[in-house]
Structures are given as C-alpha cells and as structure tokens.
PDB file of N, CA and C in Angstrom:
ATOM      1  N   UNK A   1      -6.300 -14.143  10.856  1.00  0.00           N
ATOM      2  CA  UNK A   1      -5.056 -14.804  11.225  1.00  0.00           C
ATOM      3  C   UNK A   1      -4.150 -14.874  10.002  1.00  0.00           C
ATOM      4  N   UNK A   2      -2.807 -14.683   9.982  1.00  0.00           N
ATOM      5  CA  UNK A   2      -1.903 -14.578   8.962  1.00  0.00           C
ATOM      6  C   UNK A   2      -1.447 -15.874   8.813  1.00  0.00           C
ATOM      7  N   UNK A   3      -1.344 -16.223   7.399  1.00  0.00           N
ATOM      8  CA  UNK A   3      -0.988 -17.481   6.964  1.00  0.00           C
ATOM      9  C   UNK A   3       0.363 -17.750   7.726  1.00  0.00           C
ATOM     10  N   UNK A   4       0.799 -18.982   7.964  1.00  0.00           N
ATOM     11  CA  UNK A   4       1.914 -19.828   8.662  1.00  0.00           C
ATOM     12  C   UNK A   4       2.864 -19.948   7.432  1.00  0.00           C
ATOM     13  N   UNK A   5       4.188 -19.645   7.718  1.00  0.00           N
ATOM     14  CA  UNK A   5       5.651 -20.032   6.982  1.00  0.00           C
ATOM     15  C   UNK A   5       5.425 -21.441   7.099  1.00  0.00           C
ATOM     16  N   UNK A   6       5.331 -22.185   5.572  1.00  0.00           N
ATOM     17  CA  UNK A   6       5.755 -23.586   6.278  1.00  0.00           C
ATOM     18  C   UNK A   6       6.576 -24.223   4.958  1.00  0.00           C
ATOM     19  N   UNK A   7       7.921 -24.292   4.879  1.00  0.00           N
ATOM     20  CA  UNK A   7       9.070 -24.400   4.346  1.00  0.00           C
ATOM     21  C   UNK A   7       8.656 -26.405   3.766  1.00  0.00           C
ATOM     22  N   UNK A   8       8.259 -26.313   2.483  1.00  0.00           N
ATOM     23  CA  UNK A   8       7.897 -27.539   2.101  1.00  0.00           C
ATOM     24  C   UNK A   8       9.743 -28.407   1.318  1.00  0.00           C
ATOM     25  N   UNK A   9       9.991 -29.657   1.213  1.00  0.00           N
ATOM     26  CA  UNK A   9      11.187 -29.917   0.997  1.00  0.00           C
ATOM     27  C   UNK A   9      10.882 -30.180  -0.583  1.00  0.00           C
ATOM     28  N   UNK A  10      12.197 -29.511  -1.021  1.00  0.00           N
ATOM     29  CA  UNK A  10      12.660 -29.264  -2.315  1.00  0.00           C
ATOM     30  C   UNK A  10      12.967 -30.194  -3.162  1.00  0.00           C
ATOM     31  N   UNK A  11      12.953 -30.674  -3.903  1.00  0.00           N
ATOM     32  CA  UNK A  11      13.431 -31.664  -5.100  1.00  0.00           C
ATOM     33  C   UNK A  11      14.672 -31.032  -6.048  1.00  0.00           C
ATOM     34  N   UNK A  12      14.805 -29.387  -5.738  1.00  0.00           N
ATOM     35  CA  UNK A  12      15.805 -29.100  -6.427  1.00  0.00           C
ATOM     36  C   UNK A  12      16.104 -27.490  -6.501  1.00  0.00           C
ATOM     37  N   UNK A  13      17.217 -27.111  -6.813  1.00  0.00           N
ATOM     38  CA  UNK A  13      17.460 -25.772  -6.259  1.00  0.00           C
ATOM     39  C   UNK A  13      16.660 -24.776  -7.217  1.00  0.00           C
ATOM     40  N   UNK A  14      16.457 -25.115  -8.098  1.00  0.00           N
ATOM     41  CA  UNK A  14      15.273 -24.743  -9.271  1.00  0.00           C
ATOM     42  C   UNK A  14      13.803 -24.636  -8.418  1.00  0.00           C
ATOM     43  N   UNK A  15      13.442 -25.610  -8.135  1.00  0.00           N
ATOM     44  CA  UNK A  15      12.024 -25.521  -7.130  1.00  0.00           C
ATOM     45  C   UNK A  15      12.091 -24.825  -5.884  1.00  0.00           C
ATOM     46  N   UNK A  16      13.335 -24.547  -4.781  1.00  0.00           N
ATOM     47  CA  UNK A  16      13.042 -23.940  -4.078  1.00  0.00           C
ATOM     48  C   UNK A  16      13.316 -22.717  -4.685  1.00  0.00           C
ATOM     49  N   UNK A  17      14.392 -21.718  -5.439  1.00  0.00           N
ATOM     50  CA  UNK A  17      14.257 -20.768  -5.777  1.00  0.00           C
ATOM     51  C   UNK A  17      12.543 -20.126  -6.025  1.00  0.00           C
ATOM     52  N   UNK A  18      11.956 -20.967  -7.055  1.00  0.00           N
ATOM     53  CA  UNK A  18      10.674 -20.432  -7.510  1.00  0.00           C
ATOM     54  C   UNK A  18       9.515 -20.855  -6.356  1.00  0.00           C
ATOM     55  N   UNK A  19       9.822 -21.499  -5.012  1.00  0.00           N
ATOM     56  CA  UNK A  19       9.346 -20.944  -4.023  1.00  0.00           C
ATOM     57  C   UNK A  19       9.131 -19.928  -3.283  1.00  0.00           C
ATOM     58  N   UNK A  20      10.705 -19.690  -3.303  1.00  0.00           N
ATOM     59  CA  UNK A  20      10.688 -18.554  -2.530  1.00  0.00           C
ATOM     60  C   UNK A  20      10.050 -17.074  -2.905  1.00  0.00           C
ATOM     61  N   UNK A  21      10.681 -17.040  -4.668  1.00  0.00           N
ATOM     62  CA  UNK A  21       9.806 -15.596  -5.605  1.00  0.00           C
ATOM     63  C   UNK A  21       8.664 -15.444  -5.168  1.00  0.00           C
ATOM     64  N   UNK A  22       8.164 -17.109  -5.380  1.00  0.00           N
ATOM     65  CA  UNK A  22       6.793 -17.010  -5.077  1.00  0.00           C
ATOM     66  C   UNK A  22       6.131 -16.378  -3.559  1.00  0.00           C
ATOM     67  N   UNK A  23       6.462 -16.474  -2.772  1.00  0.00           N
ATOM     68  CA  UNK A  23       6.220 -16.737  -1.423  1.00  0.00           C
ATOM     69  C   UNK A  23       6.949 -15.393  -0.647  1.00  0.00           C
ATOM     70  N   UNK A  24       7.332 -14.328  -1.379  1.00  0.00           N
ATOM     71  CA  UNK A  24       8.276 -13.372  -1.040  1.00  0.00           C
ATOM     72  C   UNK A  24       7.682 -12.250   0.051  1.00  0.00           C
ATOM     73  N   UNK A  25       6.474 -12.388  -0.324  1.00  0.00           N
ATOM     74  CA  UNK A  25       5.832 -11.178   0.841  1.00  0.00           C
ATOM     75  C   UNK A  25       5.327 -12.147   1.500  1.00  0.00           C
ATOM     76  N   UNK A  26       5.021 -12.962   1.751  1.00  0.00           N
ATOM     77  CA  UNK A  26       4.399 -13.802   3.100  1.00  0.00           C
ATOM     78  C   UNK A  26       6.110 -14.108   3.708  1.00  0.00           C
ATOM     79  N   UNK A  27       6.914 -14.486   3.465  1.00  0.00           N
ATOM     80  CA  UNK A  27       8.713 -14.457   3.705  1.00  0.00           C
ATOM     81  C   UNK A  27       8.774 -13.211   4.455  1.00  0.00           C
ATOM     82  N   UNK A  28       8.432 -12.186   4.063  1.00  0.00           N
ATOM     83  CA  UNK A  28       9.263 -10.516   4.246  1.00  0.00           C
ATOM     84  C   UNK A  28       8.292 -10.462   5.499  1.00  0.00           C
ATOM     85  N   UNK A  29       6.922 -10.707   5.644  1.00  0.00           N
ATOM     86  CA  UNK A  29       5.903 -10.094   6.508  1.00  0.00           C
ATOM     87  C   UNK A  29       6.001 -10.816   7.770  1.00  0.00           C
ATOM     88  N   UNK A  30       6.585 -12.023   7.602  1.00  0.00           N
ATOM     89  CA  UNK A  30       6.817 -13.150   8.573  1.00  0.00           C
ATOM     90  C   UNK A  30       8.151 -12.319   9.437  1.00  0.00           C
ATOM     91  N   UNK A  31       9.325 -12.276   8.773  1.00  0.00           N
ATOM     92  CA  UNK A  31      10.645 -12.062   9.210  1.00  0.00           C
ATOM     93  C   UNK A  31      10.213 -10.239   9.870  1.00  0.00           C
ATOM     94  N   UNK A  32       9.083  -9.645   9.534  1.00  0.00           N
ATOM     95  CA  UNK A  32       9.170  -8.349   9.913  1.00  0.00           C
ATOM     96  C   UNK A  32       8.460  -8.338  10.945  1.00  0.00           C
ATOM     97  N   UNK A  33       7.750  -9.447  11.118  1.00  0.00           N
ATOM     98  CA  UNK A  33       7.032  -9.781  12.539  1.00  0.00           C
ATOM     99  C   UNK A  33       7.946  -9.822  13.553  1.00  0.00           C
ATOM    100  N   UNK A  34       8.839 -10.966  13.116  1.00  0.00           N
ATOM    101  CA  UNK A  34       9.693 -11.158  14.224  1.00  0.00           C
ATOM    102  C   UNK A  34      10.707  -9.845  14.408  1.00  0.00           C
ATOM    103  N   UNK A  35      11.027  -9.561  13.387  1.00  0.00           N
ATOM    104  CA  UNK A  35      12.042  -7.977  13.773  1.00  0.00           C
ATOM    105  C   UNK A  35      11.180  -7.547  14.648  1.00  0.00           C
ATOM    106  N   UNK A  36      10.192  -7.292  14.781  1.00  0.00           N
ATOM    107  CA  UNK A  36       9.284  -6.229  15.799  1.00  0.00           C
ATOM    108  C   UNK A  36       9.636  -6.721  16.979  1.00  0.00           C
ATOM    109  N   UNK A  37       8.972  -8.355  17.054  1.00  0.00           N
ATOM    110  CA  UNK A  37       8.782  -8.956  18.379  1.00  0.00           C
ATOM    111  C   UNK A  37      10.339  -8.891  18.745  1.00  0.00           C
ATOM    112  N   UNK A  38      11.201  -8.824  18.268  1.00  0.00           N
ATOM    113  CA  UNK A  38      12.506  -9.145  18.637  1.00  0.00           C
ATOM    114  C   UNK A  38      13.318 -10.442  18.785  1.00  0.00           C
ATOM    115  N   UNK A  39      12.424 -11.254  17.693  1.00  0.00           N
ATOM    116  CA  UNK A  39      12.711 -12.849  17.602  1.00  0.00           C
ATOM    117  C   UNK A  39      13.998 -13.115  16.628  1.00  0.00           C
ATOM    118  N   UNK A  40      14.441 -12.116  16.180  1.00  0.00           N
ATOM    119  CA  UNK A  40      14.966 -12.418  15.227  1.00  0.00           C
ATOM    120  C   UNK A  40      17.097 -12.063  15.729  1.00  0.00           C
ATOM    121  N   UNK A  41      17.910 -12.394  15.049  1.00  0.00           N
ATOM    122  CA  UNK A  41      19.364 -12.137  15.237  1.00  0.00           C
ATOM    123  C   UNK A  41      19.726 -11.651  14.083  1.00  0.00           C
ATOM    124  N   UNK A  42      21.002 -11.095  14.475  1.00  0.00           N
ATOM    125  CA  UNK A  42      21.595 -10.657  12.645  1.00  0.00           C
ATOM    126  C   UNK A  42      21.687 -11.135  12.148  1.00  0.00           C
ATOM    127  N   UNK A  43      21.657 -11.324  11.017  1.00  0.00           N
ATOM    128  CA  UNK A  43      21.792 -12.389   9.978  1.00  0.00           C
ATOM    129  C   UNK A  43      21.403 -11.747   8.777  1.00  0.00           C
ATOM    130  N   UNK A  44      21.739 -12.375   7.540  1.00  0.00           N
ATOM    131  CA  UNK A  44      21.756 -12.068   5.906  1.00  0.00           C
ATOM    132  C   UNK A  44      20.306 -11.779   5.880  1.00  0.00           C
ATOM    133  N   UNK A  45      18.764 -12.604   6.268  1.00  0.00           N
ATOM    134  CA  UNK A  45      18.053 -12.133   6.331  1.00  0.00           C
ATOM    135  C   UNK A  45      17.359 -11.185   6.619  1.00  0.00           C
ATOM    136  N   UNK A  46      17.890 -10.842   7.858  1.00  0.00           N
ATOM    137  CA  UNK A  46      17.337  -9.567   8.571  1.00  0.00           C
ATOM    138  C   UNK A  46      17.929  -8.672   8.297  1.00  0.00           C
ATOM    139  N   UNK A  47      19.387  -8.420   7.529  1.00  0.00           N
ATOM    140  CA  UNK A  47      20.014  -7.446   7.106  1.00  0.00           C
ATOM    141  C   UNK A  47      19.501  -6.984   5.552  1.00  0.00           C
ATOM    142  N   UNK A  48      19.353  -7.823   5.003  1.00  0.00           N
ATOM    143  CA  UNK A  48      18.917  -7.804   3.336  1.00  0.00           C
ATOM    144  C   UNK A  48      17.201  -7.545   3.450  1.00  0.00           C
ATOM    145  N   UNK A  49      16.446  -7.731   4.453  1.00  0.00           N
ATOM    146  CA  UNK A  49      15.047  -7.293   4.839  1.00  0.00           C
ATOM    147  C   UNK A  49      15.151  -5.809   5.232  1.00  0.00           C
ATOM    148  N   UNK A  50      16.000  -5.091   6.158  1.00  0.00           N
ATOM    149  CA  UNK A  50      15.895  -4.256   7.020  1.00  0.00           C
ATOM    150  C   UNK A  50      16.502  -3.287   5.323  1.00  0.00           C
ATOM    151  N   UNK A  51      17.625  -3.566   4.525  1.00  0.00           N
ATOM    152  CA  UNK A  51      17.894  -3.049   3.788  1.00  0.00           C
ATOM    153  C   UNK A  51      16.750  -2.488   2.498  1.00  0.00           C
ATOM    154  N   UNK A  52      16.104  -3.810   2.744  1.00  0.00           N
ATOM    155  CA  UNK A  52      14.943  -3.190   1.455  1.00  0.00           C
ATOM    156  C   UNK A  52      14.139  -2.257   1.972  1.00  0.00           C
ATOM    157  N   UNK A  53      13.823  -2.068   3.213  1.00  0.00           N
ATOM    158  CA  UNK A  53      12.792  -1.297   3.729  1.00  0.00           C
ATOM    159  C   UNK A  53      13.454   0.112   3.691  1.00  0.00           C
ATOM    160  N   UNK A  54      14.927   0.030   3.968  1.00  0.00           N
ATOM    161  CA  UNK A  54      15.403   1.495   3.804  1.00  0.00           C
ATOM    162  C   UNK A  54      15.696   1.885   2.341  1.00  0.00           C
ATOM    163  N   UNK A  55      15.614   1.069   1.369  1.00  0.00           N
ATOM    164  CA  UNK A  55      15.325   1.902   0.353  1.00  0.00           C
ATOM    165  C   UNK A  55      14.176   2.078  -0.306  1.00  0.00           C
ATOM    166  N   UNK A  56      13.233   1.673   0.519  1.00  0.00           N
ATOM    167  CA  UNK A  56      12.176   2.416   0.032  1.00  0.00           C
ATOM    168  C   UNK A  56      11.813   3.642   0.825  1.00  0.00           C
ATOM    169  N   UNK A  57      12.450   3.931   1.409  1.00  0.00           N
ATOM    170  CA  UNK A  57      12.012   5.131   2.318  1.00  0.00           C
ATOM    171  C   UNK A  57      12.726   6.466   1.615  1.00  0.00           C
ATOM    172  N   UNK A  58      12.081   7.428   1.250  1.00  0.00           N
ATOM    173  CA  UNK A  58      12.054   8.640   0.099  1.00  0.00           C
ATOM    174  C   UNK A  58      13.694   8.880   1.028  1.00  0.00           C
ATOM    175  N   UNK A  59      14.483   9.404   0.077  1.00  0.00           N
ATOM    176  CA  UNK A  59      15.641   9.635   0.772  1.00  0.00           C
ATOM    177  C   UNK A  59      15.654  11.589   1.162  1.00  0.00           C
ATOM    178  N   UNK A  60      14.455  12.411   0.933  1.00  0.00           N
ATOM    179  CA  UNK A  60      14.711  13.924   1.017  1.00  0.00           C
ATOM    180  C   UNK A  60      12.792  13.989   1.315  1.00  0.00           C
ATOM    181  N   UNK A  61      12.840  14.620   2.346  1.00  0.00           N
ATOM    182  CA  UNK A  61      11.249  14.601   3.264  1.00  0.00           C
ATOM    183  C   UNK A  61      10.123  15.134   2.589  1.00  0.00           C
ATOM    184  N   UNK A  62      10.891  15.772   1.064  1.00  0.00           N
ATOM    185  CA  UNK A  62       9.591  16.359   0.356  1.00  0.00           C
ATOM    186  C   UNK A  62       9.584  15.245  -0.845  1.00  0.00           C
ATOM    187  N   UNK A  63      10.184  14.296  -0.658  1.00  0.00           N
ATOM    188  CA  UNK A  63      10.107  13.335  -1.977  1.00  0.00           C
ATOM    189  C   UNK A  63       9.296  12.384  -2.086  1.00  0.00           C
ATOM    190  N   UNK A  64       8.356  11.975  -2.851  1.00  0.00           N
ATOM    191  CA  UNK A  64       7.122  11.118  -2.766  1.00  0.00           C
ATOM    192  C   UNK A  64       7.540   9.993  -3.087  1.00  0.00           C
TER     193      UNK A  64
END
C-alpha cells in the first residue's frame, strides 16, 4: 500500500518549503495517480507535473 499525502500545518514558510523538497516524489506519485484516475483539473500542479515528465522524455527516438 502506498504511503498517504497527509499535509501537516506549518509554523512557517521556511518549514513548509523544506516539506515539500522533502516529500517531492511521494507529492509527484500521488498527483500522477490521480492524473491517471482522472481526479485531477488543470491547474499549476498538474501542469508543472505533466511538464516535468515531458522533459524527461529523450526528445529524438535514438536518444538515451
């Protein structure tokens, strides 16, 4: 079973930043769940998620 998102409250924009670094692939794997399931709307997240995934994708079919 995949660990649960659970958004703890901040004391300061310093602490949630170094939450989030922290917490960045359980964040990305969560939000890519829902892209699949179709839970998700446009938004900065799902655009700035969907964006990282296309640049990792080799841009020429023989490129590793």
């Amino acid at each position: 079973m995949k660990k649960k998102l659970a958004l703890p409250k901040f004391s300061s924009e310093a602490e949630e930043a170094k939450w989030w670094d922290s917490h960045q692939e359980l964040v990305e794997d969560t939000l890519l769940e829902a892209i699949k399931k179709g839970k998700t709307r446009q938004g900065m997240a799902v655009k700035l998620t969907r964006e990282r995934l296309e640049s990792r994708k080799p841009s020429h079919p023989n490129a590793r």
